[in-house]
C-alpha atoms as a PDB file:
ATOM      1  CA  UNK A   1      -7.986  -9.670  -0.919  1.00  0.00           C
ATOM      2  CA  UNK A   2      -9.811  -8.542   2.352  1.00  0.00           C
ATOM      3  CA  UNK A   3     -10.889  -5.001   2.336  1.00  0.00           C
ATOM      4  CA  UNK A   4      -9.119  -3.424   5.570  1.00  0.00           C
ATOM      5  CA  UNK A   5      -9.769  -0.086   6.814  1.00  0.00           C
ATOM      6  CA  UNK A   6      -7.170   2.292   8.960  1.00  0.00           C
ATOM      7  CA  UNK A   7      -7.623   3.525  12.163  1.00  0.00           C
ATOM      8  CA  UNK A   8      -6.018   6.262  12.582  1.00  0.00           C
ATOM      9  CA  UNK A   9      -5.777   9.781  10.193  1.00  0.00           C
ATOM     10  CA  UNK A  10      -3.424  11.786  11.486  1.00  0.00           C
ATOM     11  CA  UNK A  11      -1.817  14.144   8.282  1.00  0.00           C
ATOM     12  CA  UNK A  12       1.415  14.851   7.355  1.00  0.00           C
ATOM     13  CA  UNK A  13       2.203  17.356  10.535  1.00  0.00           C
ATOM     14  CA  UNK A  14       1.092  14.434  12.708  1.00  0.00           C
ATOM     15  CA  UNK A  15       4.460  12.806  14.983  1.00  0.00           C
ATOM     16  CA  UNK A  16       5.512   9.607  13.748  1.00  0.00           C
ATOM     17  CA  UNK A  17       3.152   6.581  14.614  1.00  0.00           C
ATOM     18  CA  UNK A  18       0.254   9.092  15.112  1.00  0.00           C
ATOM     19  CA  UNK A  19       0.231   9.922  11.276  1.00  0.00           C
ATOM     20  CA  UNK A  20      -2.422   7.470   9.036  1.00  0.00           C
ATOM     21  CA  UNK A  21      -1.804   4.161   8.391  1.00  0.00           C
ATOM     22  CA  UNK A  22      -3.346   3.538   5.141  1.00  0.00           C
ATOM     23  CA  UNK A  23      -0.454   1.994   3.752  1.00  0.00           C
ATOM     24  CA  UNK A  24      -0.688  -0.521   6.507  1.00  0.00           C
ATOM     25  CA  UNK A  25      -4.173  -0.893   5.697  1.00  0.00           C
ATOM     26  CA  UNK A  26      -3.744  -2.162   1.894  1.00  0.00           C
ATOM     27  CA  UNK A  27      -0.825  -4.074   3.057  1.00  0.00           C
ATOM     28  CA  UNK A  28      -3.396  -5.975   5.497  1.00  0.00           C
ATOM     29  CA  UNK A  29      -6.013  -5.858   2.484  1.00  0.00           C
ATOM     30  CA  UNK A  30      -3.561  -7.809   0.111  1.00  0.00           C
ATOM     31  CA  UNK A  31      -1.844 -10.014   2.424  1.00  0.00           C
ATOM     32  CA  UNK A  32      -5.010 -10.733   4.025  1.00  0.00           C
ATOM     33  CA  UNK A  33      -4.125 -10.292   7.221  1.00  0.00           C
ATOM     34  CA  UNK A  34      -4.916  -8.170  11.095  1.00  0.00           C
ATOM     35  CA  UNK A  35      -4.626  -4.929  10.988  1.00  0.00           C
ATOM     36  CA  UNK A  36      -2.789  -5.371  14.119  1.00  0.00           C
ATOM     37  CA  UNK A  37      -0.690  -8.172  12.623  1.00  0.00           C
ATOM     38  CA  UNK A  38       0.537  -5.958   9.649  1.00  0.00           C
ATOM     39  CA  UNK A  39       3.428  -3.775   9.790  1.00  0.00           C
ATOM     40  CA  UNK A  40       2.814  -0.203  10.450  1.00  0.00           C
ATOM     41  CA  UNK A  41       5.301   2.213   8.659  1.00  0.00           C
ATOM     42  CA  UNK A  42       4.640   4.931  10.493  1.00  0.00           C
ATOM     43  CA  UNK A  43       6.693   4.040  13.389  1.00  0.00           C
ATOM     44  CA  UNK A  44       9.499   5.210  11.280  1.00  0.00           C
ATOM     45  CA  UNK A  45      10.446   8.194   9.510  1.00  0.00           C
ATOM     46  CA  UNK A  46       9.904   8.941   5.563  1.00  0.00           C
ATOM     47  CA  UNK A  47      11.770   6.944   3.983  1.00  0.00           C
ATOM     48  CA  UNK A  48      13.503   5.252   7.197  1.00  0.00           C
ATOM     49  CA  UNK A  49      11.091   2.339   7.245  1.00  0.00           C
ATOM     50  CA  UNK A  50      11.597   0.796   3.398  1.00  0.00           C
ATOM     51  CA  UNK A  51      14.310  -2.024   4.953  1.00  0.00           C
ATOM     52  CA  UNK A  52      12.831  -2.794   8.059  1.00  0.00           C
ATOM     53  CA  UNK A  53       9.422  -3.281   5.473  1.00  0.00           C
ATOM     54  CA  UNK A  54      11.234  -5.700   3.281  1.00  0.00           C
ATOM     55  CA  UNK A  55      12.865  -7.666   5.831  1.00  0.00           C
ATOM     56  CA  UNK A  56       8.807  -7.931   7.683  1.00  0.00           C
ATOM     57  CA  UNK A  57       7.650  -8.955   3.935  1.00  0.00           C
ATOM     58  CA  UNK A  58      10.674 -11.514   3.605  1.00  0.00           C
ATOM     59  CA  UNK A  59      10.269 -13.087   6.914  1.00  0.00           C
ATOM     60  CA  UNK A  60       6.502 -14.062   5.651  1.00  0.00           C
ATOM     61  CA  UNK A  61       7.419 -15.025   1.773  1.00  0.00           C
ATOM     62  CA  UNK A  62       7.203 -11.851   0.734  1.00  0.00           C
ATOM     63  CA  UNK A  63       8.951  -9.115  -1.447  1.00  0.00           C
ATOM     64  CA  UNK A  64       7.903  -5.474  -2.143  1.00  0.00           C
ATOM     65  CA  UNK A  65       9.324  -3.053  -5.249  1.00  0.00           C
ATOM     66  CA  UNK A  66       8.445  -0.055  -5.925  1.00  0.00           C
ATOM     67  CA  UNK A  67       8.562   1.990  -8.585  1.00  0.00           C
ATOM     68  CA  UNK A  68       6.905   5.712 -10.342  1.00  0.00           C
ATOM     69  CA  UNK A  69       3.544   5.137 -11.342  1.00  0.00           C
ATOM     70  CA  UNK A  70       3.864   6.752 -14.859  1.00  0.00           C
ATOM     71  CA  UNK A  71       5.944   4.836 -17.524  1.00  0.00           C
ATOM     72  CA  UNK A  72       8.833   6.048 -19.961  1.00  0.00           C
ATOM     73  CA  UNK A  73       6.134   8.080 -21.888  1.00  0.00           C
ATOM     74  CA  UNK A  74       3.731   9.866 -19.169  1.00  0.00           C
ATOM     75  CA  UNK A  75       1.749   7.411 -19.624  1.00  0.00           C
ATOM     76  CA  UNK A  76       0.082   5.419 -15.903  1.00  0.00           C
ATOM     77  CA  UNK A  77       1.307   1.416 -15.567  1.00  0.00           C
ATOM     78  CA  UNK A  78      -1.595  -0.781 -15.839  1.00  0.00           C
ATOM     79  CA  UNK A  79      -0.247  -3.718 -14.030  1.00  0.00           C
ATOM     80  CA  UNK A  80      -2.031  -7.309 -13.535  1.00  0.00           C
ATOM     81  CA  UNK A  81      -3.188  -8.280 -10.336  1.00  0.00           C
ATOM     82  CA  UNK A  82      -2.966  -6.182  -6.638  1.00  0.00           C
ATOM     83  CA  UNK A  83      -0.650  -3.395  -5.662  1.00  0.00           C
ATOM     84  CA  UNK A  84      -0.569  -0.335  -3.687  1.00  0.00           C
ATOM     85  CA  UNK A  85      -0.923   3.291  -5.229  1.00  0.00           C
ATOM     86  CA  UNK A  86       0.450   5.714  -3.250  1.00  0.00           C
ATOM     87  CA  UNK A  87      -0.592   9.402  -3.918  1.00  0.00           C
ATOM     88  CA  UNK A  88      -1.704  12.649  -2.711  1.00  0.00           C
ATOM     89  CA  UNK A  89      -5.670  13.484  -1.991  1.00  0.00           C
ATOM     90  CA  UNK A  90      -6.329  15.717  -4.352  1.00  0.00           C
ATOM     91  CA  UNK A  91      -9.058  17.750  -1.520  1.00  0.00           C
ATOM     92  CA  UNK A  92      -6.108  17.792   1.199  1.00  0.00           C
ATOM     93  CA  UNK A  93      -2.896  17.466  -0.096  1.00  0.00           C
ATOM     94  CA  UNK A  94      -2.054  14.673   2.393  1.00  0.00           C
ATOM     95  CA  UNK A  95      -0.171  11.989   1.166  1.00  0.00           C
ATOM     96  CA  UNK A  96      -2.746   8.510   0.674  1.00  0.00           C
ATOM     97  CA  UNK A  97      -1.923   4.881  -0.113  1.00  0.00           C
ATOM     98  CA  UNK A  98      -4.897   2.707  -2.170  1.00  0.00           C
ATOM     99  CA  UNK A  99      -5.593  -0.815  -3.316  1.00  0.00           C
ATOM    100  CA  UNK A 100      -5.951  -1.031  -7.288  1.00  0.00           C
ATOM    101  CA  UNK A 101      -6.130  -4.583  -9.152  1.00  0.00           C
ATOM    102  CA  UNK A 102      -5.767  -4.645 -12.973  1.00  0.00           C
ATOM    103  CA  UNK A 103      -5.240  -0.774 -13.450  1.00  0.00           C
ATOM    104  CA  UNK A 104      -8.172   0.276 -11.444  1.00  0.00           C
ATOM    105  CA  UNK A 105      -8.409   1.576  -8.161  1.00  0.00           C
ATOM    106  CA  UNK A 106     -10.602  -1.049  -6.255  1.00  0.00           C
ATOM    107  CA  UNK A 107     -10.198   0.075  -2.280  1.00  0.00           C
ATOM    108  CA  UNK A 108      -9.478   2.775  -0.270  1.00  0.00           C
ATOM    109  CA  UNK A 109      -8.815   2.191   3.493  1.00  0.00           C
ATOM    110  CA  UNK A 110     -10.285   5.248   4.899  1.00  0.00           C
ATOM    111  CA  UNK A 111     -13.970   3.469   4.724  1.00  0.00           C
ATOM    112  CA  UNK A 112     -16.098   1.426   2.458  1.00  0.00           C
ATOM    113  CA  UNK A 113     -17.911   2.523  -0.150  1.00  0.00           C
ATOM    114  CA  UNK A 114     -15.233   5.425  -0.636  1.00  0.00           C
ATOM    115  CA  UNK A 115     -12.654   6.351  -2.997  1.00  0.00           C
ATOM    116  CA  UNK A 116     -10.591   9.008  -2.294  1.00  0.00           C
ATOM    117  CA  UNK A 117      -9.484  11.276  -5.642  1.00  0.00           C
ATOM    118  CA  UNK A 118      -5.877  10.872  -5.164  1.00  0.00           C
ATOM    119  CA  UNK A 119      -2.919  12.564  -7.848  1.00  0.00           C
ATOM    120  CA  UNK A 120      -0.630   9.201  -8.209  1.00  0.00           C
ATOM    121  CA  UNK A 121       3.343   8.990  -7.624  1.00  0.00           C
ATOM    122  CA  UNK A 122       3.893   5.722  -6.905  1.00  0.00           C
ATOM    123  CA  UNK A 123       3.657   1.859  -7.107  1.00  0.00           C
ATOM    124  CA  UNK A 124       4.192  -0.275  -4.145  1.00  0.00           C
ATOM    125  CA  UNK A 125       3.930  -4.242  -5.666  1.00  0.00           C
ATOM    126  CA  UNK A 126       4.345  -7.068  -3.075  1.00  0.00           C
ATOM    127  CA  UNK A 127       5.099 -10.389  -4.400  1.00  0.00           C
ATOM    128  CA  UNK A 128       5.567 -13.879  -2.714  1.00  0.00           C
ATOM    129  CA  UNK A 129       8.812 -15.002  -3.497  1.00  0.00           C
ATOM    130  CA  UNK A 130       8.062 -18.533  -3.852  1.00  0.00           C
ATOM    131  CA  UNK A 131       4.202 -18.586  -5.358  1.00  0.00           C
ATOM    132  CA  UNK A 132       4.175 -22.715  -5.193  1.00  0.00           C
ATOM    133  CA  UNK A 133       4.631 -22.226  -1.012  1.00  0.00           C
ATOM    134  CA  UNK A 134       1.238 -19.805  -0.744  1.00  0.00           C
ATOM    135  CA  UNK A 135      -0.433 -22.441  -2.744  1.00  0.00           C
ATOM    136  CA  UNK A 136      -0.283 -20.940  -6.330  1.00  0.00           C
ATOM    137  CA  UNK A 137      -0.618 -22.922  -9.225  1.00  0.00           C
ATOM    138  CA  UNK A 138       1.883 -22.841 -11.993  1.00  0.00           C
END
């Protein structure tokens, strides 16, 4: 994983592709890739941009699910490995999208040395669909 930062931090209020792209951040921090070269979901409504996401991750290998970040019993997931937690600052109230790794919380894309307190809702986990064709051992 490369620790990218976003560029832009436009709220909630902010027209669409003018709003922060922190989720496009940790998906350039995982995938190791551009920021530039990464796909930017704020080009599309809430919501509108989950398909045209999938079909950008499956063009490169990839697949994304998502899924509530709180289990059966209240309780967080404490997956293996990198994924996205997407959440709400807990100072602003805006919406905010963070790299964890093994249950912890490991970057935040606004800058380094910075983690944002964030109220999680969600898990975003992208997975290459063929691990032996990104070099993975098995």
């Amino acid at each position: 994983m490369n620790k990218i930062y976003q560029n832009r931090f436009g709220g909630a209020n902010a027209p669409d592709g003018k709003k922060g792209n922190c989720v496009q951040a940790c998906i350039a921090s995982i995938l190791e890739l551009n920021l530039e070269d990464t796909f930017d979901i704020t080009q599309y409504g809430d919501g509108d941009f989950y398909d045209v996401l999938t079909a950008w991750l499956n063009k490169r290998g990839y697949h994304m699910i998502c899924f509530p970040y709180l289990d059966r019993d209240n309780k967080p997931l404490n997956l293996q490995g990198y994924y996205i937690i997407g959440g709400t600052q807990i100072t602003s109230g805006i919406k905010h999208a963070e790299v964890a790794f093994n249950g912890e919380i490991i970057h935040d894309p606004i800058s380094p040395n910075f983690i944002s307190q964030i109220q999680p809702f969600e898990i975003w986990l992208i997975y290459p669909m063929n691990p032996v064709k990104i070099g993975a051992v098995v």
